[in-house]
PDB file of N, CA and C in Angstrom:
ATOM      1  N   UNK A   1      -9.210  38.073  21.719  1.00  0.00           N
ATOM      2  CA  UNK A   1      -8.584  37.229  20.710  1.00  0.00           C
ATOM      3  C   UNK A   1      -7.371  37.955  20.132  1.00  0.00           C
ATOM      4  N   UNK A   2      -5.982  37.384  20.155  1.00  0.00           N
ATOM      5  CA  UNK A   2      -4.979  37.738  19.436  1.00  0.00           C
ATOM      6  C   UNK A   2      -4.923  37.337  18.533  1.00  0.00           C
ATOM      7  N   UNK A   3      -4.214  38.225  17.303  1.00  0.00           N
ATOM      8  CA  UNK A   3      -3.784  37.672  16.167  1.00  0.00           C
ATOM      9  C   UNK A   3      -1.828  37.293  15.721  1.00  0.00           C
ATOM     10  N   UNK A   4      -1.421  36.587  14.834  1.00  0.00           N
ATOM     11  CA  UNK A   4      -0.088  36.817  15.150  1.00  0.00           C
ATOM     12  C   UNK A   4       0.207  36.541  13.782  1.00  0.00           C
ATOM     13  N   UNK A   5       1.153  37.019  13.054  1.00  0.00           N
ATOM     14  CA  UNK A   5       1.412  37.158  11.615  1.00  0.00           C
ATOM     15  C   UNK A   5       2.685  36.461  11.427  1.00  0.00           C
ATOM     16  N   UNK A   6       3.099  35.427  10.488  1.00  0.00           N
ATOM     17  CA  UNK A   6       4.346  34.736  10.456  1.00  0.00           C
ATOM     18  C   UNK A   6       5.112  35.504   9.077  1.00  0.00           C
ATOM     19  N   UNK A   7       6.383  35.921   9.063  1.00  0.00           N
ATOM     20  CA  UNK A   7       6.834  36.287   8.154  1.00  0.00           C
ATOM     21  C   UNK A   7       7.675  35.090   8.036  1.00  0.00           C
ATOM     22  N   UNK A   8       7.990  34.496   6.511  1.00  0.00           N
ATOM     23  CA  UNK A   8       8.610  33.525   6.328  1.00  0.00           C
ATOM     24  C   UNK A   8       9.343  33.980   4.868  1.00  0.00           C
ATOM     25  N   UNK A   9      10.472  33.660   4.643  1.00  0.00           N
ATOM     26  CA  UNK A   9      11.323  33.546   3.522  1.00  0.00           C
ATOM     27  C   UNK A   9      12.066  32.214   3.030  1.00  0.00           C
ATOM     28  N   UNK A  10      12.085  31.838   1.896  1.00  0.00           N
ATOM     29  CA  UNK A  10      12.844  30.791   1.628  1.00  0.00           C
ATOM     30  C   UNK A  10      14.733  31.297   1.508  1.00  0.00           C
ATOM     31  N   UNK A  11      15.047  30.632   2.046  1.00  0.00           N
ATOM     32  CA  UNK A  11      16.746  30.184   1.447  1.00  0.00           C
ATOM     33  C   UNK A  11      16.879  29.263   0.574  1.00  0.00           C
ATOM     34  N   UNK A  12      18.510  29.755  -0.033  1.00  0.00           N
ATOM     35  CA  UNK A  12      19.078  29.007  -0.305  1.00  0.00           C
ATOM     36  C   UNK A  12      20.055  29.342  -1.364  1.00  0.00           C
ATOM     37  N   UNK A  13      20.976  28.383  -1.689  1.00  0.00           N
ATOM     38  CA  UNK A  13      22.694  28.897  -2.741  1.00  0.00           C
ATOM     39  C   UNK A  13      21.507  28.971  -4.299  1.00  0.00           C
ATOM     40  N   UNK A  14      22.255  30.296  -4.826  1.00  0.00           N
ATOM     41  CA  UNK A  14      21.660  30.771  -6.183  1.00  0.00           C
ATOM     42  C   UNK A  14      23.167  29.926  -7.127  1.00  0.00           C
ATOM     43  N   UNK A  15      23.176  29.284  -7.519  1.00  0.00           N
ATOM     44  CA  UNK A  15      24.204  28.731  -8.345  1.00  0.00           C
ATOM     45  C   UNK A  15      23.877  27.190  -9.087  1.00  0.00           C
ATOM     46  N   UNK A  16      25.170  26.814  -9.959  1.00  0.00           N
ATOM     47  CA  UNK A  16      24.758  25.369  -9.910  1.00  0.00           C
ATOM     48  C   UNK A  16      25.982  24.889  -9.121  1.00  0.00           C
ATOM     49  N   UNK A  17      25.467  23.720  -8.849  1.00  0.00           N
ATOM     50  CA  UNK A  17      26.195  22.392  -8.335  1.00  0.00           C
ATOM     51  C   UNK A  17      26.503  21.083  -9.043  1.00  0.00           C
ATOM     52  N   UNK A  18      27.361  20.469  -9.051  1.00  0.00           N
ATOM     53  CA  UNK A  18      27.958  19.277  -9.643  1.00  0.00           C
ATOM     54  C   UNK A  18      28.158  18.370  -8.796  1.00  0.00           C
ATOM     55  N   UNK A  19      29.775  18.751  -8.287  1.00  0.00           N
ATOM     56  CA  UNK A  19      29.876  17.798  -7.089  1.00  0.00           C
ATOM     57  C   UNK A  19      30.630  18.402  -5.946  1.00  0.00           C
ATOM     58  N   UNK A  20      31.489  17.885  -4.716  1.00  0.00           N
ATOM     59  CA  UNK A  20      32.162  18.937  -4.045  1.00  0.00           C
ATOM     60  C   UNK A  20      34.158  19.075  -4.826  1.00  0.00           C
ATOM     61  N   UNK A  21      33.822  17.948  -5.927  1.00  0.00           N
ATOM     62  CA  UNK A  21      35.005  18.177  -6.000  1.00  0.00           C
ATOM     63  C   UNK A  21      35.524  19.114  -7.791  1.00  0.00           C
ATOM     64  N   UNK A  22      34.302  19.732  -7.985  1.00  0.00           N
ATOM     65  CA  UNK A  22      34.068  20.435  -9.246  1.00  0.00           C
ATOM     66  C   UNK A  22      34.951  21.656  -9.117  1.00  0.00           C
ATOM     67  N   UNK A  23      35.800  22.118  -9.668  1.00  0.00           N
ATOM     68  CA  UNK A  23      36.465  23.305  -9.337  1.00  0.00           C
ATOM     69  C   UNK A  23      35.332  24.860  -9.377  1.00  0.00           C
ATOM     70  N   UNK A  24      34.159  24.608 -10.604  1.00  0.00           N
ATOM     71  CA  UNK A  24      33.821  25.937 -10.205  1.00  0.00           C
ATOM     72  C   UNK A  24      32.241  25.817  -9.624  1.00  0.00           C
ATOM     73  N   UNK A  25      31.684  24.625  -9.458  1.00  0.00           N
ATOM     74  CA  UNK A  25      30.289  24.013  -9.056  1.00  0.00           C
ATOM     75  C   UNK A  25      30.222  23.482  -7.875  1.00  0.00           C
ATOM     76  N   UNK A  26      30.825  23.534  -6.769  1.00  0.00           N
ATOM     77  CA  UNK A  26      31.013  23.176  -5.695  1.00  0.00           C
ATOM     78  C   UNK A  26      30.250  23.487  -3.689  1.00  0.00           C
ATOM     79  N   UNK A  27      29.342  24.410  -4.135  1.00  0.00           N
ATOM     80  CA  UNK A  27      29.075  25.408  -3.245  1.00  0.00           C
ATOM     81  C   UNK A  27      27.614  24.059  -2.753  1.00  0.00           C
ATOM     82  N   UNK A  28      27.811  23.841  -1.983  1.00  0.00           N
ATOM     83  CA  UNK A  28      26.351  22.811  -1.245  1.00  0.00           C
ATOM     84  C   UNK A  28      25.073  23.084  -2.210  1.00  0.00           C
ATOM     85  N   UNK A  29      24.392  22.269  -1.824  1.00  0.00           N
ATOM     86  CA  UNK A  29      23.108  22.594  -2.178  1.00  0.00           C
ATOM     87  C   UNK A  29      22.617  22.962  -1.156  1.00  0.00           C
ATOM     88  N   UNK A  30      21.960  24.239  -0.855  1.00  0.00           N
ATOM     89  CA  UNK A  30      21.140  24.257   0.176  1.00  0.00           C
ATOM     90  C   UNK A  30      19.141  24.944   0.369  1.00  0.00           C
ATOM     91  N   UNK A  31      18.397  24.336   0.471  1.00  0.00           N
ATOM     92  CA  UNK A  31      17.327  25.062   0.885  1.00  0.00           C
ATOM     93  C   UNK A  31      16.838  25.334   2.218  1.00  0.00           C
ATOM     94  N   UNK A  32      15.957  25.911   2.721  1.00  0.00           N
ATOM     95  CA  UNK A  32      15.374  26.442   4.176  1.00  0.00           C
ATOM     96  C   UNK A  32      14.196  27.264   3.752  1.00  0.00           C
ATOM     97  N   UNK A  33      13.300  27.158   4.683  1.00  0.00           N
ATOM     98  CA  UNK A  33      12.687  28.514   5.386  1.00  0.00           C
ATOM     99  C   UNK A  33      13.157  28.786   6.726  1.00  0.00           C
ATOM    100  N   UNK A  34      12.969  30.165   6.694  1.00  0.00           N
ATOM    101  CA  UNK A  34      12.868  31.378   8.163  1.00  0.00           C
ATOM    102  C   UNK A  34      12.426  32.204   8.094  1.00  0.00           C
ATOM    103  N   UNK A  35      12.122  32.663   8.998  1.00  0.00           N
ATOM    104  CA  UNK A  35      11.058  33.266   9.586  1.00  0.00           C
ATOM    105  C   UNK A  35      10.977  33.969  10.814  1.00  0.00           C
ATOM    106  N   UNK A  36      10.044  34.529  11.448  1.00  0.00           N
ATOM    107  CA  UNK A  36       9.295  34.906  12.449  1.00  0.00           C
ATOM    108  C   UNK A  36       7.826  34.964  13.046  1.00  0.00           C
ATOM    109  N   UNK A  37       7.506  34.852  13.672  1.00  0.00           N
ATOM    110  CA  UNK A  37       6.316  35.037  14.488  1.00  0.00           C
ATOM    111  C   UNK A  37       5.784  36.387  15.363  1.00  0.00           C
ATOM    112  N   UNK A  38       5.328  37.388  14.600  1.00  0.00           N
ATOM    113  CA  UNK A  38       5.241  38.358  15.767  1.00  0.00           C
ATOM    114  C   UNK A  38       3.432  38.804  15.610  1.00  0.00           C
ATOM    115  N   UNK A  39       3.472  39.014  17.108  1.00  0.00           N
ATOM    116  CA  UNK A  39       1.603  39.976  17.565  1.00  0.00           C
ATOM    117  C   UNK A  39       0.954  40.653  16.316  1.00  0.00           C
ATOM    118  N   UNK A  40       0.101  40.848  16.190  1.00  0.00           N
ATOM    119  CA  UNK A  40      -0.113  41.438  15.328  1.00  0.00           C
ATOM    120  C   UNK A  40      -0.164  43.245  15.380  1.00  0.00           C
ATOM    121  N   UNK A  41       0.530  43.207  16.933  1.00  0.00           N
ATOM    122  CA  UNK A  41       0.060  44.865  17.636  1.00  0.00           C
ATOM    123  C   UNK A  41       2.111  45.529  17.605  1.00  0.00           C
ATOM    124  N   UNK A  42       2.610  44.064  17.047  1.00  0.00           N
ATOM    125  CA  UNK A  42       4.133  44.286  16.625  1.00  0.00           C
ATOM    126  C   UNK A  42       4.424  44.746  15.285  1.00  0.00           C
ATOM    127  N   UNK A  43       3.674  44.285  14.856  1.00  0.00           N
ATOM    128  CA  UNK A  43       3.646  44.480  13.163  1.00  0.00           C
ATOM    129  C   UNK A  43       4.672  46.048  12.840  1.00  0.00           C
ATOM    130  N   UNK A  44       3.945  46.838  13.118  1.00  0.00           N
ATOM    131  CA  UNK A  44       4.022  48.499  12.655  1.00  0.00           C
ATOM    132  C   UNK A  44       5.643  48.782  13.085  1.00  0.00           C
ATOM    133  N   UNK A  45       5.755  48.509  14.125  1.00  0.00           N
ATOM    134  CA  UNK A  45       7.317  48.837  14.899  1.00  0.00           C
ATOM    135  C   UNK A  45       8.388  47.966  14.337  1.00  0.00           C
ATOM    136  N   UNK A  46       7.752  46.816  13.839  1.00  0.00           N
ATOM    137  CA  UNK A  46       9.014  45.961  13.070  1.00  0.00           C
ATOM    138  C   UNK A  46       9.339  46.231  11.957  1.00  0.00           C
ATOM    139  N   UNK A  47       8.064  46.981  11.406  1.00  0.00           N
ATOM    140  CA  UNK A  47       8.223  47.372   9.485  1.00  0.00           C
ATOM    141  C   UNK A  47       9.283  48.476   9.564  1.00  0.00           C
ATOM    142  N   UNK A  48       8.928  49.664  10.903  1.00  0.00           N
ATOM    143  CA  UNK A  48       9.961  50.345  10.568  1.00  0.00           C
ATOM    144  C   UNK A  48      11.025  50.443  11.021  1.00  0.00           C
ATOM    145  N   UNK A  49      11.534  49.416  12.020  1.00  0.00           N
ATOM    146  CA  UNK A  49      12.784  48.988  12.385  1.00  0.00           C
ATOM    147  C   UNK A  49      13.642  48.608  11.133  1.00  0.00           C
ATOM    148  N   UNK A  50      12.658  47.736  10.509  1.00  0.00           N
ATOM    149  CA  UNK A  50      13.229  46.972   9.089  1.00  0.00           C
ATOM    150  C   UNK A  50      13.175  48.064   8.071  1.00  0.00           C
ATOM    151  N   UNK A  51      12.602  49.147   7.803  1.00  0.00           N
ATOM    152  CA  UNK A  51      12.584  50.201   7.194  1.00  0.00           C
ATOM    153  C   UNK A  51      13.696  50.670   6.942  1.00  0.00           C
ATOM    154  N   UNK A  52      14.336  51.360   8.241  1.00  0.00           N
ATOM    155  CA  UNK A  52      14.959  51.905   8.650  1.00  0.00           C
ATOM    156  C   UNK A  52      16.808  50.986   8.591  1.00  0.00           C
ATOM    157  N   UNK A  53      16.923  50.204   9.010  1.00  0.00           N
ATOM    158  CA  UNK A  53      18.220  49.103   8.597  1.00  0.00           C
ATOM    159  C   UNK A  53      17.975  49.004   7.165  1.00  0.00           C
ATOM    160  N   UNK A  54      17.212  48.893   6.026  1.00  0.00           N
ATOM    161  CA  UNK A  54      16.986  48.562   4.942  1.00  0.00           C
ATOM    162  C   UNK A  54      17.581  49.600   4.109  1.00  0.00           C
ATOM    163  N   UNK A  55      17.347  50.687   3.975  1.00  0.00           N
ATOM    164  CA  UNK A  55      17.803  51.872   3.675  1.00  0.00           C
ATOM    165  C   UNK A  55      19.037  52.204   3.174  1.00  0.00           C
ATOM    166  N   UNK A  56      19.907  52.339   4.420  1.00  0.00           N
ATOM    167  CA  UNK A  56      21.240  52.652   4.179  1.00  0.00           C
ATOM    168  C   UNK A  56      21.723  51.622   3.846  1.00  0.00           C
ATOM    169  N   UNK A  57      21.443  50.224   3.831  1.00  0.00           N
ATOM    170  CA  UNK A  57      22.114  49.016   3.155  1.00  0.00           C
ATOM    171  C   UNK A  57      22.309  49.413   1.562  1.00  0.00           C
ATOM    172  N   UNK A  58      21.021  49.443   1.383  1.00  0.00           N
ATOM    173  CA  UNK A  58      21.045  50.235  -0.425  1.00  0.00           C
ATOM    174  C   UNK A  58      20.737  51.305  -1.053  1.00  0.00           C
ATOM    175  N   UNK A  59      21.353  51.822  -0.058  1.00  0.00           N
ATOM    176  CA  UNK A  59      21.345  53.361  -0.346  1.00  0.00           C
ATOM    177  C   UNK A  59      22.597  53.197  -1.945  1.00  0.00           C
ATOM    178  N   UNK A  60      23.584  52.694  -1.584  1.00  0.00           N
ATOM    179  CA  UNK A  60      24.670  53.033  -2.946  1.00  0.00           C
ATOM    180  C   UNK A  60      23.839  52.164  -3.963  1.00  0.00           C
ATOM    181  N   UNK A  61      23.445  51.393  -3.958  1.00  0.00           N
ATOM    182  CA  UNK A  61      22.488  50.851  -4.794  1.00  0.00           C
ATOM    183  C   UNK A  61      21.339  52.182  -5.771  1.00  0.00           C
ATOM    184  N   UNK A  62      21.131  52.658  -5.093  1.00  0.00           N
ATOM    185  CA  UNK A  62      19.656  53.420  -5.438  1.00  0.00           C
ATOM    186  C   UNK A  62      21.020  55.114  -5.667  1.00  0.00           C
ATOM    187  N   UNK A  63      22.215  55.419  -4.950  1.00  0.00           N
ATOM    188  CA  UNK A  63      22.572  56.272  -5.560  1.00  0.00           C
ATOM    189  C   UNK A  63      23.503  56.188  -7.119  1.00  0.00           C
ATOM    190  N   UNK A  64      24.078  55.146  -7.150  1.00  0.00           N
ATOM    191  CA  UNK A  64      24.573  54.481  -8.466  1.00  0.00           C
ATOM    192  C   UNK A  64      23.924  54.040  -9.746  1.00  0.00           C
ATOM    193  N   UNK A  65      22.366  53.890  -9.586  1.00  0.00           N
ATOM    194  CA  UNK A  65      21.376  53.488 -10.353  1.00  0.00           C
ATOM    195  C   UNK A  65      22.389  51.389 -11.022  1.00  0.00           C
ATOM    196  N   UNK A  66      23.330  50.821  -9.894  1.00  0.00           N
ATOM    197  CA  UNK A  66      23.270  49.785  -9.822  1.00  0.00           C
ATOM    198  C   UNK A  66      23.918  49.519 -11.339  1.00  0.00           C
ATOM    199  N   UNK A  67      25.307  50.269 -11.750  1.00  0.00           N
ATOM    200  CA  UNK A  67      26.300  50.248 -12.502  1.00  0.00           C
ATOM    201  C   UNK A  67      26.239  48.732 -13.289  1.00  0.00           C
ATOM    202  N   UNK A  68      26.307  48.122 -12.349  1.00  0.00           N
ATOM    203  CA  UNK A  68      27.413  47.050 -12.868  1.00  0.00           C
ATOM    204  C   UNK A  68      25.784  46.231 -13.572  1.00  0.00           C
ATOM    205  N   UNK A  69      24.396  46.426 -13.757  1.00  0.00           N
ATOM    206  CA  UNK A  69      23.523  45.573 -13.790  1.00  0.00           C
ATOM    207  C   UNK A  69      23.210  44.619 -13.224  1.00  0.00           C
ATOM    208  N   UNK A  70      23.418  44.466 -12.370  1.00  0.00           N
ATOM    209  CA  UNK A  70      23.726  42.825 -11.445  1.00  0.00           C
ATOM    210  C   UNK A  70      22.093  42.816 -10.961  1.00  0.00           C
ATOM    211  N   UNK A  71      21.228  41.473 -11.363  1.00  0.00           N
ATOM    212  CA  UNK A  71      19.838  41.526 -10.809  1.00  0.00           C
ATOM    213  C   UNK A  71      19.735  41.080  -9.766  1.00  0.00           C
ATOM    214  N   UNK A  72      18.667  41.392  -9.330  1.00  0.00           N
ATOM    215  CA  UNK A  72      18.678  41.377  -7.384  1.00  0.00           C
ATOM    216  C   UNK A  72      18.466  39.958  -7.185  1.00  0.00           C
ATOM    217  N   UNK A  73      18.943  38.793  -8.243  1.00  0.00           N
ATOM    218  CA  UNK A  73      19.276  37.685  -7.463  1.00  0.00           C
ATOM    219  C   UNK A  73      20.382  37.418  -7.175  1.00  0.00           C
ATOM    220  N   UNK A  74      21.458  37.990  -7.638  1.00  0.00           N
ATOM    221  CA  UNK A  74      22.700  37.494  -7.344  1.00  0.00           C
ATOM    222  C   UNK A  74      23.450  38.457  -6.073  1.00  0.00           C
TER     223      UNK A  74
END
């Protein structure tokens, strides 16, 4: 018996919207999920693939202690 683990995330625009012809409210509305599907014998090698790319993305993040305050939704 295999097992298989779905990783799923929602999308979508963090803002408001009005209409498309709003000068500063204009950006679509959009939602989604995505995702993946992997083995469950994949698991370990993907965490640290993703580990590993994750890192140096915010690395200036984590060396700046994130100056400007900006919360990790925007």
């Amino acid at each position: 018996m295999t097992h298989d683990l779905a990783y799923l995330d929602e999308l979508g625009h963090v803002g408001h919207y009005v209409s498309r012809q709003h000068p500063n409210c204009k950006a679509s509305p959009v939602f989604g999920l995505e995702g993946l599907l992997l083995s469950a014998d994949q698991v370990r090698e993907f965490a640290i693939y993703f580990y590993k790319m994750k890192c140096p993305l915010l690395k200036w993040d984590w060396v700046n202690d994130n100056p400007k305050n900006i919360p990790a939704y925007q």
